[in-house]
N, C-alpha and C. Protein backbone atom coordinates (compact mmCIF):
# COMPACT_ATOMS: atom_id res chain seq x y z
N UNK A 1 -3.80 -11.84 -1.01
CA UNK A 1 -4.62 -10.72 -1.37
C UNK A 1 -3.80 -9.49 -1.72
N UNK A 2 -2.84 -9.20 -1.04
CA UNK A 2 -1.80 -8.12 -0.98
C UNK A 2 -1.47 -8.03 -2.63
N UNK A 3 -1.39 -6.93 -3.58
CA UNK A 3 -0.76 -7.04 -4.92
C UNK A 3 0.94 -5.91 -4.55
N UNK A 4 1.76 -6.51 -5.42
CA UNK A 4 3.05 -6.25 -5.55
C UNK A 4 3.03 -5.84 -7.07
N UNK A 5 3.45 -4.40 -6.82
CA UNK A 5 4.06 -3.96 -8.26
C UNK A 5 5.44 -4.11 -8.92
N UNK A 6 5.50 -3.97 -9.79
CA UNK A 6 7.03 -4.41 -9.80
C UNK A 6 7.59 -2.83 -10.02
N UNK A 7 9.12 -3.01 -10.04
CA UNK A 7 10.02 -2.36 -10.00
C UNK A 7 9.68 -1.63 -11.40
N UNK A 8 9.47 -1.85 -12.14
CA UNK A 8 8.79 -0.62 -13.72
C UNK A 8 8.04 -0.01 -13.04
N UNK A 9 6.66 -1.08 -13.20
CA UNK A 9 5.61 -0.19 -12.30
C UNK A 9 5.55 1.18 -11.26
N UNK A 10 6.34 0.70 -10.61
CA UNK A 10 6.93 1.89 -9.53
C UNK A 10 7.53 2.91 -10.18
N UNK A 11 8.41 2.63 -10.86
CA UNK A 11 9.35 3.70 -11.54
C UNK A 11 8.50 4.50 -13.10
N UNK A 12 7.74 3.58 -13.40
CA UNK A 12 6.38 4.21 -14.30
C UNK A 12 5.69 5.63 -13.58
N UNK A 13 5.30 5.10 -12.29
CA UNK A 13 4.35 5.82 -11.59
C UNK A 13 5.17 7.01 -10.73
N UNK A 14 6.25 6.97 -10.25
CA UNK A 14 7.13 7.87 -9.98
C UNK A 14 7.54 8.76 -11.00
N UNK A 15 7.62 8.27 -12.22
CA UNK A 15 7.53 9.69 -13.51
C UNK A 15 6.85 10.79 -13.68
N UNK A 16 5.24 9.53 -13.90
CA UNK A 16 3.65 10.09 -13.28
C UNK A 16 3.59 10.91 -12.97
N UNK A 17 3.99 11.00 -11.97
CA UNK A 17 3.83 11.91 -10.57
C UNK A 17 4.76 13.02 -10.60
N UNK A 18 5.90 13.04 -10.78
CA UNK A 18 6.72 13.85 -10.82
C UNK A 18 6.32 14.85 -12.38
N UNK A 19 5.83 14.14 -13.33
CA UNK A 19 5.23 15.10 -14.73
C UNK A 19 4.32 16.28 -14.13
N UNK A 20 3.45 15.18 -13.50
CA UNK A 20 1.97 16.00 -13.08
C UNK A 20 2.55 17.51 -12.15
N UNK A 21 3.39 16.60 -11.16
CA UNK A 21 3.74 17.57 -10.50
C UNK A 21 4.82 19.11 -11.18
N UNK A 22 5.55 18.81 -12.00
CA UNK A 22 5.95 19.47 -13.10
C UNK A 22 4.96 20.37 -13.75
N UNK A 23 4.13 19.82 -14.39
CA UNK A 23 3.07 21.15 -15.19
C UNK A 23 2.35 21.81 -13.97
N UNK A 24 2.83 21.71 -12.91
CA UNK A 24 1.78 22.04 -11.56
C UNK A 24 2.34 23.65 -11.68
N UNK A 25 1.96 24.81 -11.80
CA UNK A 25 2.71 25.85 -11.71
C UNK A 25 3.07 26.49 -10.35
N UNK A 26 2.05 25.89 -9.21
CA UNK A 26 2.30 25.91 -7.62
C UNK A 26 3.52 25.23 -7.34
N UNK A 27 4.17 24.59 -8.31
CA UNK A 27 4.59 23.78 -7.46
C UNK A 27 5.93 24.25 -8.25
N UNK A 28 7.36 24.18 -7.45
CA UNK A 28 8.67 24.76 -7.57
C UNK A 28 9.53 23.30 -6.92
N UNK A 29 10.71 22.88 -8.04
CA UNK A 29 11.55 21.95 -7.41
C UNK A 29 12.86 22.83 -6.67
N UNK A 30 13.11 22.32 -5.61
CA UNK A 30 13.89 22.91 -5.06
C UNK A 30 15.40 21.81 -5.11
N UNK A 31 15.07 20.96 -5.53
CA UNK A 31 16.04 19.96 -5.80
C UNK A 31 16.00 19.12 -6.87
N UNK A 32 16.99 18.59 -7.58
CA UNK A 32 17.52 17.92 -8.72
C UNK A 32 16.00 16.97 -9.32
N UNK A 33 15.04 16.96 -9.99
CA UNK A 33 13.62 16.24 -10.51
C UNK A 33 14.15 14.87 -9.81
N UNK A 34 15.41 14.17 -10.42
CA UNK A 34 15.82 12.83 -10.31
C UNK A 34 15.29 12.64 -8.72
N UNK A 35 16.11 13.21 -8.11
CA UNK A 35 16.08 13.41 -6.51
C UNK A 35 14.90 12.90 -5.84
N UNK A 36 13.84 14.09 -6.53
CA UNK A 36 12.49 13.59 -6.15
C UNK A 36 11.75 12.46 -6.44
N UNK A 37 12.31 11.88 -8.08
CA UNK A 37 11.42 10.85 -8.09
C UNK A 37 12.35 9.43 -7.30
N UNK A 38 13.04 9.60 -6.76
CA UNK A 38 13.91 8.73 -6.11
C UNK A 38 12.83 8.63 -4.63
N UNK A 39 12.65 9.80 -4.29
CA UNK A 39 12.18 10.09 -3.13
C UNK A 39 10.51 9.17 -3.14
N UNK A 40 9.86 9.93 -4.01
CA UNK A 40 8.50 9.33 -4.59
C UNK A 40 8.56 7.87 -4.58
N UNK A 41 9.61 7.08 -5.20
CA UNK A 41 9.87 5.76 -5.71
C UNK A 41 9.88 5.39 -3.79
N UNK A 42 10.66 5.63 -3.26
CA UNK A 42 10.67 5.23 -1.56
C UNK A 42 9.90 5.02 -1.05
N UNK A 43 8.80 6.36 -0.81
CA UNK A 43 7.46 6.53 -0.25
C UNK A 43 6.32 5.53 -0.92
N UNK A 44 6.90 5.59 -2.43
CA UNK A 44 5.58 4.23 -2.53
C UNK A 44 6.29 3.05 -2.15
N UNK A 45 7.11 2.40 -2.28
CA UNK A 45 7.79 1.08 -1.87
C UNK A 45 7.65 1.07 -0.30
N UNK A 46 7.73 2.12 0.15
CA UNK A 46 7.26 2.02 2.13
C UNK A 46 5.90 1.67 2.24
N UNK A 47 4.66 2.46 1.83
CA UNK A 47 3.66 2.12 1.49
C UNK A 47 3.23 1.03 1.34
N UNK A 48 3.87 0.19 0.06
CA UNK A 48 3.57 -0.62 -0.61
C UNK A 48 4.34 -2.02 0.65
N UNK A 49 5.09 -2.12 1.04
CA UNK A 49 5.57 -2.42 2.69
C UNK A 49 4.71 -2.41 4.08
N UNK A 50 4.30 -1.47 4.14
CA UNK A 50 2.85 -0.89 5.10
C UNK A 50 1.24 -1.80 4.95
N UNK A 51 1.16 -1.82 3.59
CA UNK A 51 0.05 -2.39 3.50
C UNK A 51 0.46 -3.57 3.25
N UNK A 52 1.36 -4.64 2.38
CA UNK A 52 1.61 -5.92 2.80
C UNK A 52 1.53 -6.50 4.14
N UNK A 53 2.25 -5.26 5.03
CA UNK A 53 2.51 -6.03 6.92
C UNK A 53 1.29 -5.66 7.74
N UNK A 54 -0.09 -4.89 6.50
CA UNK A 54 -1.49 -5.06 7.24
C UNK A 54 -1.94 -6.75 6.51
N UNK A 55 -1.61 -6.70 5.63
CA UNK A 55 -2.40 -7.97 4.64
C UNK A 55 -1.89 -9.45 5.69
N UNK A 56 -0.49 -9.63 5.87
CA UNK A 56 -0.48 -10.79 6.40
C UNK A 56 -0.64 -10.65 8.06
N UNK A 57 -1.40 -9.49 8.67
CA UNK A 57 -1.98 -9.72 9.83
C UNK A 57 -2.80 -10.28 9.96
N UNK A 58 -4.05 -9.42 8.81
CA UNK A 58 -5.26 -10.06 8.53
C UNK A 58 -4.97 -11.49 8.57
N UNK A 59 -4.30 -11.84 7.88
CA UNK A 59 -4.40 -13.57 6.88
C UNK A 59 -3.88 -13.61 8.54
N UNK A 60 -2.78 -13.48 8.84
CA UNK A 60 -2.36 -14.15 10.27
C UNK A 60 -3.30 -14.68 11.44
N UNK A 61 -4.17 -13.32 11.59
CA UNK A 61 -5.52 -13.82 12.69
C UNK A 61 -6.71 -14.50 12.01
N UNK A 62 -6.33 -14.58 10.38
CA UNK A 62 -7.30 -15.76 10.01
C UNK A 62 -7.18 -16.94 10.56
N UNK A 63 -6.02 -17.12 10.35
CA UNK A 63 -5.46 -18.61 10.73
C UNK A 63 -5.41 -19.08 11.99
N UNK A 64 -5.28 -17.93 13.26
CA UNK A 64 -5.06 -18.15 14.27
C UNK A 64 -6.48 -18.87 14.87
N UNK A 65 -7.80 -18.45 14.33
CA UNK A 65 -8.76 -18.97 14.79
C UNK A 65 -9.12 -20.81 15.11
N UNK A 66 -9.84 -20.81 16.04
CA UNK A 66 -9.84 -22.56 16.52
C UNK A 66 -10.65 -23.56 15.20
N UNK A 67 -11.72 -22.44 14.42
CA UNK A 67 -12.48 -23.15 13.36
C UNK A 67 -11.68 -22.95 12.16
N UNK A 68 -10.90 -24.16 11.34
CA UNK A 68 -10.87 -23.59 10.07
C UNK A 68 -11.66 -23.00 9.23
N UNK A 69 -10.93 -22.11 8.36
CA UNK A 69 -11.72 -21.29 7.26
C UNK A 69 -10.76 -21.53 6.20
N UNK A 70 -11.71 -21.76 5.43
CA UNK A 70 -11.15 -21.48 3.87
C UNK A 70 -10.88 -20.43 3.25
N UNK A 71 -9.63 -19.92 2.56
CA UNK A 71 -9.18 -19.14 2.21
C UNK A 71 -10.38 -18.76 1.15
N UNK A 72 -10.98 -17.99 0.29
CA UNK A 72 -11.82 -17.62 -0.64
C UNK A 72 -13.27 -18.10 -0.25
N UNK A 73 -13.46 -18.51 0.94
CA UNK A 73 -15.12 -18.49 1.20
C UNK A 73 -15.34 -16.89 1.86
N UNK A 74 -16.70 -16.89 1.27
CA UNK A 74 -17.85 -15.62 2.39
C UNK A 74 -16.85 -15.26 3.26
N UNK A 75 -17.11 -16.30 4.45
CA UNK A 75 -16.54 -16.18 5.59
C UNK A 75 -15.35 -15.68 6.41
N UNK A 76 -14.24 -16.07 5.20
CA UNK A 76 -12.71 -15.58 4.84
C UNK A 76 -12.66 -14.27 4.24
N UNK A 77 -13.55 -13.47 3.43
CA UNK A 77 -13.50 -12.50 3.13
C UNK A 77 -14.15 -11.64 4.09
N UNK A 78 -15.04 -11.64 4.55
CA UNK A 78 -15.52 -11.08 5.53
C UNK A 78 -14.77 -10.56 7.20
N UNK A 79 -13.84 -12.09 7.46
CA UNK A 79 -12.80 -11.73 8.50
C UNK A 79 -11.59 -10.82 7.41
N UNK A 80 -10.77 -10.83 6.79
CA UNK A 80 -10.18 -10.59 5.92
C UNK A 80 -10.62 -8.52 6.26
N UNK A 81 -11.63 -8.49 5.31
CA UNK A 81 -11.70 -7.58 5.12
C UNK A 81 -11.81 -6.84 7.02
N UNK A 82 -12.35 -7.15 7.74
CA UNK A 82 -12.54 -6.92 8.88
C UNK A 82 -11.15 -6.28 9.75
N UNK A 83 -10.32 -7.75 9.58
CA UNK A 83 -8.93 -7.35 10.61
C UNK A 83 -8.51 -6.58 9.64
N UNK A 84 -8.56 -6.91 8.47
CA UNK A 84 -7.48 -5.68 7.48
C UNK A 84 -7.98 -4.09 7.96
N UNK A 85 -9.21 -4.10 7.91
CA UNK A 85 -9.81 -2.71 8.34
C UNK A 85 -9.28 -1.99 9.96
N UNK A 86 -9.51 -3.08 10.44
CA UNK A 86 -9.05 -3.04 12.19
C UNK A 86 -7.59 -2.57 12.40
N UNK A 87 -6.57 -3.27 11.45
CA UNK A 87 -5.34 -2.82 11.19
C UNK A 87 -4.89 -1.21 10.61
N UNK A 88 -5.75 -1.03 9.51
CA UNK A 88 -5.64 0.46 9.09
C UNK A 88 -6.26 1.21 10.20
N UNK A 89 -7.51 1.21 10.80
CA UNK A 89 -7.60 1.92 12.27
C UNK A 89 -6.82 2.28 13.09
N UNK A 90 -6.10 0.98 13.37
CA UNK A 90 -4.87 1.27 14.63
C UNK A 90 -4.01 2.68 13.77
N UNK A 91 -3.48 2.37 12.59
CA UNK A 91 -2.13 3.36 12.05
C UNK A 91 -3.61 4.74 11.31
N UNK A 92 -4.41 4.58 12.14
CA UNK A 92 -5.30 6.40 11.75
C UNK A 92 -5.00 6.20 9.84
N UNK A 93 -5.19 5.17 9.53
CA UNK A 93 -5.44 5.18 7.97
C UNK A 93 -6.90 4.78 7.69
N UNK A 94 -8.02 5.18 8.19
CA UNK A 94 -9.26 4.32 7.89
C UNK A 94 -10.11 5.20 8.86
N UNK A 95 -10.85 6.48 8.18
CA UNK A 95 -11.85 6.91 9.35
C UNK A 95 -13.24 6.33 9.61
């Protein structure tokens, strides 16, 4: 379930961000642009880290159960979405 961006992707979206943040007139670099989108590029790859090691919890306590379930039934989405939710709770990502 988890999606992986690739290494463009990331570095696409770290531009993004750093443009937007650029025409921002609040907003002042106090260090080298590169710098930041280095920084940006991190924070999403941690992220993007964060929510993979919620995804294979979920799938983990799928599996752990005594009844099999099929991956892509009702039933699997429903636990799925559940522990995944239960997981963002614990880390205060999910009010």
């Amino acid at each position: 379930m988890s999606n992986k961006l690739s290494r463009e992707k990331i570095n696409f979206l770290s531009r993004q961000i750093l443009a937007a943040l650029d025409k921002n007139e609040q907003v002042e670099f106090l260090d080298d642009p590169n710098e930041i989108r280095l920084i940006i590029v991190k924070s999403i790859e941690e992220e993007m880290n964060l929510y993979g090691a919620l995804d294979k919890k979920a799938v983990d306590k799928i599996h752990s159960q005594k009844k099999a379930i099929e991956e892509g039934s009702r039933e699997w989405e429903i636990l799925y979405r559940k522990y995944y939710n239960d997981e963002l709770a614990k880390l205060g990502k999910l009010s």
